[in-house]
C-alpha atoms as a PDB file:
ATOM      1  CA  UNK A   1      97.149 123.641  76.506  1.00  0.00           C
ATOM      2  CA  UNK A   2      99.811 124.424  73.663  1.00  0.00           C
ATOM      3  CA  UNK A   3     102.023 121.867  72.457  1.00  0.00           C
ATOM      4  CA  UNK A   4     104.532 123.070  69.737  1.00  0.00           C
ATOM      5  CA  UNK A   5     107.673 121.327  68.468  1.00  0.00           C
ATOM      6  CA  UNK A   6     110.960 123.240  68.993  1.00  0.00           C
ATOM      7  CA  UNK A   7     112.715 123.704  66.397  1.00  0.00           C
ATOM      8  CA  UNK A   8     116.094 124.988  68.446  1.00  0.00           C
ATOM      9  CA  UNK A   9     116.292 124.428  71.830  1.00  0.00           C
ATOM     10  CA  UNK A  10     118.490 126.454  74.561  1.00  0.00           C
ATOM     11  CA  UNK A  11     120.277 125.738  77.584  1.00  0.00           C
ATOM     12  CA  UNK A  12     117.022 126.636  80.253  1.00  0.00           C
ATOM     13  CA  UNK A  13     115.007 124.386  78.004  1.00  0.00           C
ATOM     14  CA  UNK A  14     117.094 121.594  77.783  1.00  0.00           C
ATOM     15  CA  UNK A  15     117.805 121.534  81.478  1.00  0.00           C
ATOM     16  CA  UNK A  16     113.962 121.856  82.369  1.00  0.00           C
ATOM     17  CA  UNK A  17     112.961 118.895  79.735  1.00  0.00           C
ATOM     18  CA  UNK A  18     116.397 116.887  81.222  1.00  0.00           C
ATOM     19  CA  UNK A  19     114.892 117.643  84.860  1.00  0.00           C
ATOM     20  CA  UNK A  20     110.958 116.313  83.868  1.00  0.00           C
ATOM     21  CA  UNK A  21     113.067 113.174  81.895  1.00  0.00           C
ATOM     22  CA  UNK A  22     114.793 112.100  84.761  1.00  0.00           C
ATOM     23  CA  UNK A  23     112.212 112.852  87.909  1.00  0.00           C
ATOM     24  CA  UNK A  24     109.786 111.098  85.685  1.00  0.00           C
ATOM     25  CA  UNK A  25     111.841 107.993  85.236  1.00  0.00           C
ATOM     26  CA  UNK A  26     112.556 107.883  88.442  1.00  0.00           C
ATOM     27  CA  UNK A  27     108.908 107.915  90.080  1.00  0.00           C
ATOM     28  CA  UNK A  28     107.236 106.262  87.371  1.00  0.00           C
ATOM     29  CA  UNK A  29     109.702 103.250  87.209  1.00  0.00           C
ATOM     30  CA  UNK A  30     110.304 102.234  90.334  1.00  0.00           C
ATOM     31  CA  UNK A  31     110.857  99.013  89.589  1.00  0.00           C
ATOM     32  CA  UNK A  32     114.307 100.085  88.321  1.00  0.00           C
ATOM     33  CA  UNK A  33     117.064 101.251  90.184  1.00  0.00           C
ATOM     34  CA  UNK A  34     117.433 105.436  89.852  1.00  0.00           C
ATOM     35  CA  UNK A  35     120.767 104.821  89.406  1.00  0.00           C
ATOM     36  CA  UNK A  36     120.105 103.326  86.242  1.00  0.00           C
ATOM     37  CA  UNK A  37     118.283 106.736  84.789  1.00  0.00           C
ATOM     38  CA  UNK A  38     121.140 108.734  86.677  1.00  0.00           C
ATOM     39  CA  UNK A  39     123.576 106.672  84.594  1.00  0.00           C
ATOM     40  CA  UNK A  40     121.791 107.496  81.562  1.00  0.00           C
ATOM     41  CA  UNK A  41     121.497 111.042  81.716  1.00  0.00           C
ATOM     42  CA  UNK A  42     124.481 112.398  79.422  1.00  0.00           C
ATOM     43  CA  UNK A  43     123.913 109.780  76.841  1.00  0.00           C
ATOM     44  CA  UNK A  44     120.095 110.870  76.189  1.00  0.00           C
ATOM     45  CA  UNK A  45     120.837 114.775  77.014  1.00  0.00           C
ATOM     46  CA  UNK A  46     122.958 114.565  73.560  1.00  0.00           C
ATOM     47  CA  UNK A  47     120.008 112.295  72.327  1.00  0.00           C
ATOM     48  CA  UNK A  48     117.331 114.863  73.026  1.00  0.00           C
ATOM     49  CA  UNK A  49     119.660 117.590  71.023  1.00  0.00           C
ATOM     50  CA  UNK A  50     119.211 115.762  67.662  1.00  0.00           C
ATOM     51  CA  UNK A  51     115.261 114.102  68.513  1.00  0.00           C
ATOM     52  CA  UNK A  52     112.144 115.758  67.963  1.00  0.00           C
ATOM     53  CA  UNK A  53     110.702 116.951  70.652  1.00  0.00           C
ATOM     54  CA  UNK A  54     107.582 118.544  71.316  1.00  0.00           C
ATOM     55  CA  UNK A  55     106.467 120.421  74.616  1.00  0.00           C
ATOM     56  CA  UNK A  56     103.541 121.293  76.234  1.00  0.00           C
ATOM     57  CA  UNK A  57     103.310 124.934  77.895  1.00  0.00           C
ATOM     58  CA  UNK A  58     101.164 125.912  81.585  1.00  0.00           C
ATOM     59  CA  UNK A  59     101.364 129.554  81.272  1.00  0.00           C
ATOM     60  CA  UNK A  60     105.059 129.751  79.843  1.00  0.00           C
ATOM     61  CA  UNK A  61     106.538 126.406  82.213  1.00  0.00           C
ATOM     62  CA  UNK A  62     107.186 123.581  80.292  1.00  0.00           C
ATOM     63  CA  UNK A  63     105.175 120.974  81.712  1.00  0.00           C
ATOM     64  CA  UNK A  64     105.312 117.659  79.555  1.00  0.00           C
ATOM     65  CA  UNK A  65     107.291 116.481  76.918  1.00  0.00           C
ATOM     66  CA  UNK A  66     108.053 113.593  73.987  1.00  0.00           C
ATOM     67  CA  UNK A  67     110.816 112.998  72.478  1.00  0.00           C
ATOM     68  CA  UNK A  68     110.456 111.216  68.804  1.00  0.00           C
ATOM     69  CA  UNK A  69     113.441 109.935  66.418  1.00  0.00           C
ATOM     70  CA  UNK A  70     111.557 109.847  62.459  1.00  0.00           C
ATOM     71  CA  UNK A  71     108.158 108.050  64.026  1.00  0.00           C
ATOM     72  CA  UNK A  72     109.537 106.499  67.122  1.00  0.00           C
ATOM     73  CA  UNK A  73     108.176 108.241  70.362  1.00  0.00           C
ATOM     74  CA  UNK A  74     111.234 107.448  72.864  1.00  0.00           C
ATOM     75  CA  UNK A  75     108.985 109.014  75.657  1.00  0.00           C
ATOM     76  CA  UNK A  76     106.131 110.962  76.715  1.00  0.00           C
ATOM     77  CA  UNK A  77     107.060 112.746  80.327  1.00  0.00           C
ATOM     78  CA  UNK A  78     104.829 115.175  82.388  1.00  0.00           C
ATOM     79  CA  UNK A  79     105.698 116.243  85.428  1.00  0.00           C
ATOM     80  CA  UNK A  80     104.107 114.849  88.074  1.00  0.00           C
ATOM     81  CA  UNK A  81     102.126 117.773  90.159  1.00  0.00           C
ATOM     82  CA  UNK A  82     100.525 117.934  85.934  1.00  0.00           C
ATOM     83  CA  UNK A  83     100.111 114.570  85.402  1.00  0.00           C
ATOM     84  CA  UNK A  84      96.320 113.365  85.070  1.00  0.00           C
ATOM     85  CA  UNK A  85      94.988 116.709  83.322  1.00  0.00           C
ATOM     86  CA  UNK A  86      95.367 115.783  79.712  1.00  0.00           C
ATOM     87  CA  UNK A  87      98.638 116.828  79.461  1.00  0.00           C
ATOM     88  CA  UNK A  88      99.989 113.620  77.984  1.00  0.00           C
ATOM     89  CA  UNK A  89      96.548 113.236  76.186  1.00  0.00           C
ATOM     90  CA  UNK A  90      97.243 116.586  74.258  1.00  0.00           C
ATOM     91  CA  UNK A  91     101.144 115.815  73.896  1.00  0.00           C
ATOM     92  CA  UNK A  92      99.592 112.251  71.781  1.00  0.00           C
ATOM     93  CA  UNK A  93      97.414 113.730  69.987  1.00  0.00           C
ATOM     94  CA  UNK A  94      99.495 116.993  68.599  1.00  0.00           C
ATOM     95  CA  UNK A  95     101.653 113.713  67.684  1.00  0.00           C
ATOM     96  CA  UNK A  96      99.087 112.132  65.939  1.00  0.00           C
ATOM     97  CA  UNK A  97      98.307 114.987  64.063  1.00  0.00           C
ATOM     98  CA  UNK A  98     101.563 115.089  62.566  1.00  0.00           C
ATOM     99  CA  UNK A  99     101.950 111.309  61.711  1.00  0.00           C
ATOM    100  CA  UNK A 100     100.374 108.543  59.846  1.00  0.00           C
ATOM    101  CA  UNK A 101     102.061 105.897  62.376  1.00  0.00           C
ATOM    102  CA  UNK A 102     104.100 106.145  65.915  1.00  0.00           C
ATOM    103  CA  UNK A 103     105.906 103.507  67.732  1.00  0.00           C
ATOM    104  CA  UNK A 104     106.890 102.643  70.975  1.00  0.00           C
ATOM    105  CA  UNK A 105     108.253 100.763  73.438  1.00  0.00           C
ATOM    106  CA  UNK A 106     106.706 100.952  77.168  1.00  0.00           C
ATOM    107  CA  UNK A 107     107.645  98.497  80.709  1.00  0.00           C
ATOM    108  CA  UNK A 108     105.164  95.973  80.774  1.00  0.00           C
ATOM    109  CA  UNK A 109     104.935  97.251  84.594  1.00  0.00           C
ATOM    110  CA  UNK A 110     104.306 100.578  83.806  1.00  0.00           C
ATOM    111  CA  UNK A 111     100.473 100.095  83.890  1.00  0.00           C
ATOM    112  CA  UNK A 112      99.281 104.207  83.826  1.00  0.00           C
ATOM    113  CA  UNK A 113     101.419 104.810  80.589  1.00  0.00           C
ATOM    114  CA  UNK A 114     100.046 100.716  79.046  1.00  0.00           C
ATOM    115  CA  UNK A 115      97.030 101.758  80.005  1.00  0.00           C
ATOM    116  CA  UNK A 116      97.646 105.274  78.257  1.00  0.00           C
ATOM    117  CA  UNK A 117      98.819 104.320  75.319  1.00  0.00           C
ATOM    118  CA  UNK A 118      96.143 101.215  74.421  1.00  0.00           C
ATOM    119  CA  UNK A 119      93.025 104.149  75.294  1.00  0.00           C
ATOM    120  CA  UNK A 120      94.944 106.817  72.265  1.00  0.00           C
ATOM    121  CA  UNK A 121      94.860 103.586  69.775  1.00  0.00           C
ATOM    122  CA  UNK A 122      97.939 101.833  70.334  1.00  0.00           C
ATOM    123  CA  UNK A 123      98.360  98.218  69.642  1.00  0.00           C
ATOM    124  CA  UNK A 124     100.979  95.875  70.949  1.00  0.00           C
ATOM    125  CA  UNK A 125     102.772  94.081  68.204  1.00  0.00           C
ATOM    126  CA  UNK A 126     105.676  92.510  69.886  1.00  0.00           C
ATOM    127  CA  UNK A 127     106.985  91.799  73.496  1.00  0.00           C
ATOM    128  CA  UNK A 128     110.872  91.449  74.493  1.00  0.00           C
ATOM    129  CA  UNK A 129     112.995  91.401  77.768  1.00  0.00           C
ATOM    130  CA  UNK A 130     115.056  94.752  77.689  1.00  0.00           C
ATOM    131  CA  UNK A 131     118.541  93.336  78.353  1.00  0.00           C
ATOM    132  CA  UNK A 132     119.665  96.378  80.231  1.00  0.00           C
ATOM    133  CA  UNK A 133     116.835  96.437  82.884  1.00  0.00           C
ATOM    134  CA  UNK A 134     115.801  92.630  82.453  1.00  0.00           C
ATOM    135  CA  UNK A 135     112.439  93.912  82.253  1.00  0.00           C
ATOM    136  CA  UNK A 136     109.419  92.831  80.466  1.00  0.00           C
ATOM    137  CA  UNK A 137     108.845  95.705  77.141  1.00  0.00           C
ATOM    138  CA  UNK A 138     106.062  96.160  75.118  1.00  0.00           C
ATOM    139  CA  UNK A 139     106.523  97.285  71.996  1.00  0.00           C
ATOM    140  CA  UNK A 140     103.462  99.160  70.921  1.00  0.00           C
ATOM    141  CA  UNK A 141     102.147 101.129  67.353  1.00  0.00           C
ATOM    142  CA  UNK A 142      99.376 103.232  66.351  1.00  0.00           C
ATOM    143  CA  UNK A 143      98.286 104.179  62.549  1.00  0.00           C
ATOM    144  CA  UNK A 144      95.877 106.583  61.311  1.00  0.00           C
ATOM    145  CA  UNK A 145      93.251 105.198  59.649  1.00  0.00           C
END
C-alpha cells in the first residue's frame, strides 16, 4: 500500500478525498444526523486545501485518507468496500513516521475508530461534550517513545 503526502492537490483529487470524507461520516456516525456532515462540506473542502493530507493509493484510486493541521489528525477516512485491510493501519503509521506526537479527537460512540486508535498507541487524555453534535468526544494523543 503507498501512502504519500500531497504536496498540491487538483480538482479530481479533492473531489475523490471530499467524496470518501463525507460517505465516511455519514456511515460511520450514524448517530448524527447526515445533514450535519452535508452542512459541513464547504467549510472543511477549504479546510482540506490548506491541511496536510496524506493518501493511500489501490492501484492509482485513492482509497483512504487523513487530514492533519501541524500534529492534529482531524481524520483518518477509508472508504468503506477498503476498510478492514490495513488501510487505516498504514495511513497511522506513515503518520507516525513523520511525527514525534499526534492528536485527536474521536466520538466516544465511534467504537471501530476508539478501538483503532487505543491498538496504534493512543491514549485518552481528556473527554468533552462536542457542543455542535452534543456528543460525547474523546480527545486522544500518541508520542514516540
Amino acid at each position: 500500500m503507498k501512502v504519500e503526502k500531497l504536496t498540491q492537490i487538483d480538482e479530481q483529487q479533492l473531489d475523490n478525498i471530499m467524496a470518501i470524507w463525507l460517505d465516511s461520516n455519514v456511515e460511520v456516525h450514524h448517530f448524527i444526523a447526515a445533514s450535519y456532515w452535508q452542512d459541513a462540506y464547504d467549510e472543511v473542502k477549504l479546510q482540506i486545501k490548506n491541511a496536510d493530507i496524506f493518501v493511500a493509493y489501490h492501484v492509482d484510486k485513492i482509497v483512504g485518507f487523513a487530514g492533519l493541521t501541524a500534529n492534529y489528525i482531524a481524520g483518518i477516512f477509508v472508504v468503506s468496500e477498503y476498510r478492514n485491510q490495513g488501510i487505516g493501519g498504514c495511513i497511522i503509521n506513515e503518520l507516525k513516521r513523520r511525527y514525534s506526537d499526534l492528536e485527536l479527537d474521536v466520538y466516544q460512540k465511534n467504537e471501530s475508530a476508539l478501538v483503532f486508535y487505543q491498538h496504534n498507541g493512543f491514549k485518552t487524555v481528556r473527554q468533552s461534550i462536542e457542543a455542535a453534535t452534543d456528543e460525547l468526544e474523546l480527545q486522544m494523543k500518541w508520542q514516540k517513545n
